[in-house]
Protein backbone atom coordinates (compact mmCIF):
# COMPACT_ATOMS: atom_id res chain seq x y z
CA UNK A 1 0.00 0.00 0.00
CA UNK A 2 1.69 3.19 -0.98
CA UNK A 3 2.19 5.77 1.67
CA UNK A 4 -0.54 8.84 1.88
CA UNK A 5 1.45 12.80 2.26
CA UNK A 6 0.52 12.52 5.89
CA UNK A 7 2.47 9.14 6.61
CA UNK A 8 5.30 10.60 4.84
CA UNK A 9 5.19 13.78 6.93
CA UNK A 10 4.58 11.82 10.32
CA UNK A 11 7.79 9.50 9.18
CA UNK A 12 9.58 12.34 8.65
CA UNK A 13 8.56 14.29 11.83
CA UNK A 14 9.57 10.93 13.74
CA UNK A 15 13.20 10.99 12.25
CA UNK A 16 13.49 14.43 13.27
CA UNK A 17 12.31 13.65 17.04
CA UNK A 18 16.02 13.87 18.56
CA UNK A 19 14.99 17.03 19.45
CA UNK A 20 12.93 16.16 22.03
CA UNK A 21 15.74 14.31 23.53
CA UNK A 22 18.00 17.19 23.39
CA UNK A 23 15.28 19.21 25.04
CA UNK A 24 15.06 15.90 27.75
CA UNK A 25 19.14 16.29 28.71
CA UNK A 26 19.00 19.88 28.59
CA UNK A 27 16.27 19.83 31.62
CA UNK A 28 18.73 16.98 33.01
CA UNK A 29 21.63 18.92 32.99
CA UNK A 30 19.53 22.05 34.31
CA UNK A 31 18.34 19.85 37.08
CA UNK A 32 22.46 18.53 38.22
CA UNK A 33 23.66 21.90 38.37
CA UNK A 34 20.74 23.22 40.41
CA UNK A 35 21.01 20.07 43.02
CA UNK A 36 25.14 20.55 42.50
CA UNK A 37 25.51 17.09 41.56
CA UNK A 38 28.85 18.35 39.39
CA UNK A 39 30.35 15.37 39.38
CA UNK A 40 27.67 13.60 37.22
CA UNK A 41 27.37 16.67 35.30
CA UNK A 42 30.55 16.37 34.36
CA UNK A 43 30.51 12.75 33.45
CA UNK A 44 27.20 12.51 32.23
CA UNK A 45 28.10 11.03 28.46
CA UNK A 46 30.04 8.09 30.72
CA UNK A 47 27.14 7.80 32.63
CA UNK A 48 24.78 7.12 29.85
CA UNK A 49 27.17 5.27 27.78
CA UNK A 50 27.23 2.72 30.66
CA UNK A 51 23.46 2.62 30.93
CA UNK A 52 23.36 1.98 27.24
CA UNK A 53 25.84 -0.83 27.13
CA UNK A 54 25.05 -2.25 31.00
CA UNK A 55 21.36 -1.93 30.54
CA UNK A 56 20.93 -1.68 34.94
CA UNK A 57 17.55 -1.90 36.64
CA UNK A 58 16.26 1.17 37.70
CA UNK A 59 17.38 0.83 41.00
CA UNK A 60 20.97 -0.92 40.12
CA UNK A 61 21.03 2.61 38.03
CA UNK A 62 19.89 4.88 40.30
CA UNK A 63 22.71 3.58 43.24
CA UNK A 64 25.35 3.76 40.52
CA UNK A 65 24.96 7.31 39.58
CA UNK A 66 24.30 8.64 43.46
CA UNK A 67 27.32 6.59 44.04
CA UNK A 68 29.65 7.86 42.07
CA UNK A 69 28.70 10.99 43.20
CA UNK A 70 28.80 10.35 47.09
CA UNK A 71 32.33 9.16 46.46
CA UNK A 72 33.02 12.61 44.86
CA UNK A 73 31.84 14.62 47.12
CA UNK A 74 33.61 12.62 50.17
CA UNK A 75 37.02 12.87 48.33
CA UNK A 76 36.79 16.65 48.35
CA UNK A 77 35.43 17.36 51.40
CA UNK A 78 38.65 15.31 52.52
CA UNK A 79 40.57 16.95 50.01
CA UNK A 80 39.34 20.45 51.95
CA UNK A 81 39.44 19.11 55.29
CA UNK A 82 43.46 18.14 55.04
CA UNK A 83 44.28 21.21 53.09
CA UNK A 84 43.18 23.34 55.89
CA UNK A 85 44.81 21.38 58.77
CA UNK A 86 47.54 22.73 57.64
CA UNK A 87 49.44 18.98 57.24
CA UNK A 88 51.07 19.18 54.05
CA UNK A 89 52.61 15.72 54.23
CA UNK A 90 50.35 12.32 54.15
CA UNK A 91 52.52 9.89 56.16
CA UNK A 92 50.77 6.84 56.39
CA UNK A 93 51.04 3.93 58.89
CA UNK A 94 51.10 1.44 56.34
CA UNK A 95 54.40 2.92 54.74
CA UNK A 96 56.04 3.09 58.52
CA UNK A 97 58.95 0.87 58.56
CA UNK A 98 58.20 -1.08 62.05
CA UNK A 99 60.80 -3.21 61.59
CA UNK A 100 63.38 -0.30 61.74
CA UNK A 101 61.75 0.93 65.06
CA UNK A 102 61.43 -2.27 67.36
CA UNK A 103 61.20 -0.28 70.00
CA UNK A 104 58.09 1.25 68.80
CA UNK A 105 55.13 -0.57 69.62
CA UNK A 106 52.93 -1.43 66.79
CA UNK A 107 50.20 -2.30 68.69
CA UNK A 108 49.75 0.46 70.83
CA UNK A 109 50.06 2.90 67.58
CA UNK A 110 47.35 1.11 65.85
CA UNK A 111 45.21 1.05 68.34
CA UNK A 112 45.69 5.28 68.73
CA UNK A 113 45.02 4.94 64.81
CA UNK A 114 41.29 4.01 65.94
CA UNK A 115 41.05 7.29 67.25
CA UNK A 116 38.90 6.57 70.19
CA UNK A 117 41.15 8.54 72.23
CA UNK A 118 40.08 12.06 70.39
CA UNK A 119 36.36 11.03 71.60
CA UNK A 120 37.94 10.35 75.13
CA UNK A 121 39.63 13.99 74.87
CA UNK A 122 42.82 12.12 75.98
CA UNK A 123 46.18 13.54 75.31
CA UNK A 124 49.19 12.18 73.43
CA UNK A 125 53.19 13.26 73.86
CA UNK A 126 55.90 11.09 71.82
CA UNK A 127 58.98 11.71 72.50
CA UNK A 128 62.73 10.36 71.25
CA UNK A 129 65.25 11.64 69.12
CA UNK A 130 65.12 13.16 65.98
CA UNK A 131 64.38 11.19 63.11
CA UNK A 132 62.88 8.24 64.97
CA UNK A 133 59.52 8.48 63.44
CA UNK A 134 57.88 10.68 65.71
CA UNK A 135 56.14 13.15 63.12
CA UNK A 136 55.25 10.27 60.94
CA UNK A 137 52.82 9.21 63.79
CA UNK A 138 51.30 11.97 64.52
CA UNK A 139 51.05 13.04 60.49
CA UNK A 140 49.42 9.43 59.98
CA UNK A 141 47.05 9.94 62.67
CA UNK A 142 46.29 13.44 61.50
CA UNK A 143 45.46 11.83 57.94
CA UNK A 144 42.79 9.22 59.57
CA UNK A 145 41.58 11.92 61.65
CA UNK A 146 40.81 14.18 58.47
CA UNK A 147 39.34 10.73 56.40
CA UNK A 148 37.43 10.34 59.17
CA UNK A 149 35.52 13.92 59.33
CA UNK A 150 37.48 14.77 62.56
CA UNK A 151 38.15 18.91 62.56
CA UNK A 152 42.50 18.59 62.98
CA UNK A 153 45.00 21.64 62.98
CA UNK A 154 48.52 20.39 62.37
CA UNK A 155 51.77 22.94 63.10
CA UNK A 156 55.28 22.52 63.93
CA UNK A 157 55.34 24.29 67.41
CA UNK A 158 57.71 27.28 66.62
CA UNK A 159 55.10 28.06 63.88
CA UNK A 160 51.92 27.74 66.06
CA UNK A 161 53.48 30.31 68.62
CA UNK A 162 54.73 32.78 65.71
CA UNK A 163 51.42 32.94 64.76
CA UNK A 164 49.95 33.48 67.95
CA UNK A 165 52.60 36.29 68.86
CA UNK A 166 52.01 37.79 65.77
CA UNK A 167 48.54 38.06 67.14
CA UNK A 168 49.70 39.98 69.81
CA UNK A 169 51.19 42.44 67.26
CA UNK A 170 48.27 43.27 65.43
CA UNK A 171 45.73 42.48 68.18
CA UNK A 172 44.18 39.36 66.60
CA UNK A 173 45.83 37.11 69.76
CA UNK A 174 42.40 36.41 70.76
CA UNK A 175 40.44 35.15 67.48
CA UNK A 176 43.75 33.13 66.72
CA UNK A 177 44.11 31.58 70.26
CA UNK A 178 40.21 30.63 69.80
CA UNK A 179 40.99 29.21 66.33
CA UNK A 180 43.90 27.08 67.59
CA UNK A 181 41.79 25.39 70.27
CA UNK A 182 38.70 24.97 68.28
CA UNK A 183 39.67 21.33 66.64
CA UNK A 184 39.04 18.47 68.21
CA UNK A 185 42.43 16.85 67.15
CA UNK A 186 45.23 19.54 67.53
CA UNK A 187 48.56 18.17 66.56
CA UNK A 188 51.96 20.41 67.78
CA UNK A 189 54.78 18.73 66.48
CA UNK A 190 58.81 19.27 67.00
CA UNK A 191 58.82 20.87 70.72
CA UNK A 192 62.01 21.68 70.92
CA UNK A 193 63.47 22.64 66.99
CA UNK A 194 63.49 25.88 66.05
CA UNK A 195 63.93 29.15 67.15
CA UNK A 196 61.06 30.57 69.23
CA UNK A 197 60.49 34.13 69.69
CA UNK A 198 61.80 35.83 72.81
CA UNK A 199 61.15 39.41 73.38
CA UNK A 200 61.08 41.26 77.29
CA UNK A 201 57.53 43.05 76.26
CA UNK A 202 55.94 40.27 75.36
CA UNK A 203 54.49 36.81 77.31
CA UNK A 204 57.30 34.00 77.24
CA UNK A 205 56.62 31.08 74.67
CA UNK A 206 55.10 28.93 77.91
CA UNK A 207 52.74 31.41 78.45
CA UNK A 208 51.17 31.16 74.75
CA UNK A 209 52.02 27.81 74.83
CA UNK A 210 49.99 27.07 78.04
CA UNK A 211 47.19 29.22 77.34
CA UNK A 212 46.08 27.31 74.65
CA UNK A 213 46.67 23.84 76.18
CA UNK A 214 45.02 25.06 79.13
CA UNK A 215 41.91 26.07 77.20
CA UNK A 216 41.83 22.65 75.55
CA UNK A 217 42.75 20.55 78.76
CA UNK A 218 39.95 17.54 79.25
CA UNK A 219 37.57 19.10 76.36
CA UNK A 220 39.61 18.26 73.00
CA UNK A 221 42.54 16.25 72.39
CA UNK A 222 46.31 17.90 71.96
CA UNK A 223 49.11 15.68 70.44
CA UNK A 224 52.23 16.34 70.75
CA UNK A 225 55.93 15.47 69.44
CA UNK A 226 59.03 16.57 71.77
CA UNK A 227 62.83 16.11 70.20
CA UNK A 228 64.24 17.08 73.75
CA UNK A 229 63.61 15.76 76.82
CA UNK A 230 60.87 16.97 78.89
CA UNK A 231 62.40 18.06 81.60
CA UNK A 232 64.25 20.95 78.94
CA UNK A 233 60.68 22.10 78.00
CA UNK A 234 61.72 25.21 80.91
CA UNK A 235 64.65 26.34 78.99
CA UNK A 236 63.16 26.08 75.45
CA UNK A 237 59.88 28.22 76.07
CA UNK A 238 61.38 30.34 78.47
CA UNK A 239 60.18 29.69 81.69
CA UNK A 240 60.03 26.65 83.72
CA UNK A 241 57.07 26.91 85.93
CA UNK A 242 55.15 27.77 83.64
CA UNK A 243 56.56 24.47 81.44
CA UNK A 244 56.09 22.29 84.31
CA UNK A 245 52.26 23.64 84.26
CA UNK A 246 51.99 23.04 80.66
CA UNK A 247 53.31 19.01 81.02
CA UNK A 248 51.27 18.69 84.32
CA UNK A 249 48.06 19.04 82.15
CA UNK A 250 49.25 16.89 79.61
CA UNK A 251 50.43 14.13 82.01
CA UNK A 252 46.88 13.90 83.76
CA UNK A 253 45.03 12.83 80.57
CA UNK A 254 48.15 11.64 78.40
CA UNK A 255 49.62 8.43 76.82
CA UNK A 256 53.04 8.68 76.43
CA UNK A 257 55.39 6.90 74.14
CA UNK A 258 58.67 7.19 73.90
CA UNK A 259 60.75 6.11 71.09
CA UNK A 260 64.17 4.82 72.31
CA UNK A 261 65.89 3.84 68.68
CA UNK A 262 67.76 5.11 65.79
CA UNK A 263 67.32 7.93 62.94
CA UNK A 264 65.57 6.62 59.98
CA UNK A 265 66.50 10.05 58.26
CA UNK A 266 70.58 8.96 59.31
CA UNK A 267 69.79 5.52 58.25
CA UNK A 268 67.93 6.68 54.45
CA UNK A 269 71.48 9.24 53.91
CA UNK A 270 74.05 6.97 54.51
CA UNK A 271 72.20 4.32 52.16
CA UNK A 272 71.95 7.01 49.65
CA UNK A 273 75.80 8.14 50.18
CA UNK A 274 76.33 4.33 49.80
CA UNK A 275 74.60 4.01 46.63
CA UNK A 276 76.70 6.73 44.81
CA UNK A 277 79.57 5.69 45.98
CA UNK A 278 80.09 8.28 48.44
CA UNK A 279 80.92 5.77 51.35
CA UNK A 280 83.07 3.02 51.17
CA UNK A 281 81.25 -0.54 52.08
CA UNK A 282 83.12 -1.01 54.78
CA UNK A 283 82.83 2.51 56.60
């Protein structure tokens, strides 16, 4: 039967119906960008390639596309939550060499790794020589604090009382002491290197230094790294009363660990100087 005008027009109007479709993704891709969903924006033609060639359920489809798009979201919210801790290096406990440290105990670091003792507002202080691994700890911790949506500020200690006496200067002290004590992981690492600040005018480096432990004592957790021993915290911030306050807070709600071993950062330069040829094997 040969085909009337009108069938030819309605074929033709049917071959021309991509349109619609275009009009379909248009109100798709209004609707992602209003509910921010930018990551499936973005990979929208991947999406819909997949549905074409996987053919999912509804539901299978559905999960795979809010998925995607969970996972997103919680890599740069961790992505944001690390950049402003201020830890610039992501140490990991996996990629500490335990074997190095046997003095160390795995255990006990794995079971900080938990984190249970940020809930418990407990305290931490490592202490040993430089190089022993100290930082790495802490910076590991730190990393599983952030992955795990815990608020964490991260500073070398010279740096954390700069800031705060440069608060002093320009009479922000108080809004920067507030911000310092506001996470509930606060990480102050290398007491003891560095220069700190020392002027007649101004409060000793104990004084800032206990101030803001002393606002965070038994509410939030402080951990802390120390490359001298304790009992030199006096001479290093300046006064040692004040010190011996400062570690007498710690100590009531503390674990302490102590790592008695070598320098990994010796051990890594001499296998380097080795390697060139810079050492003789038998040195």
């Amino acid at each position: 039967m040969a085909k009337t005008k009108t069938d030819n027009m309605d074929s033709n109007h049917r071959v021309s119906r991509p349109a619609a479709g275009d009009d379909v993704l248009e109100r798709l891709l209004r609707h992602l960008t209003y509910l921010g969903l930018t990551h499936t924006q973005a990979t929208l033609d991947d999406v819909l390639a997949w549905a074409t060639r996987e053919r999912p359920g509804h539901t299978t489809l559905l999960e795979h596309v809010l998925g995607a798009e969970v996972d997103h979201k919680s890599a740069a919210r961790l992505e944001r939550r690390i950049k402003t801790s201020g830890l610039v290096e992501r140490k990991t406990l996996e990629a500490f060499d335990w074997d190095f440290q046997p003095s160390l105990d795995k255990t006990l670091v794995l079971e900080l790794a938990r984190l249970d003792f940020v809930r418990r507002h407990d305290d931490l202080v490592i202490t040993g020589k430089s190089g022993t691994g100290k930082s790495h700890v802490l910076k590991a911790l730190g990393l599983r604090a952030c992955a795990r949506g815990i608020s964490l500020r991260y500073a070398r200690c010279v740096d954390l009382l700069a800031d705060l006496h440069a608060g002093l200067a320009d009479g922000s002290y108080s809004r920067r002491l507030k911000a310092w004590a506001r996470p509930e992981l606060l990480i102050i690492d290398d007491v003891g290197l560095g220069q700190v600040r020392q002027r007649d005018d101004e409060p000793t480096a104990a004084h800032t230094l206990f101030n803001l432990v002393d606002r965070r004592h038994g509410k939030l957790s402080t951990a802390v790294t120390s490359n001298i021993d304790l009992r030199q915290w006096g001479r290093y911030l300046g006064d040692a009363t004040v010190a011996a306050a400062i570690l007498d807070r710690l100590a009531q709600t503390s674990i302490r660990i102590d790592i008695d071993g070598p320098s990994y950062r010796d051990f890594l330069a001499k296998r380097r100087a080795k390697e060139h040829g810079l050492v003789d094997d038998a040195a």
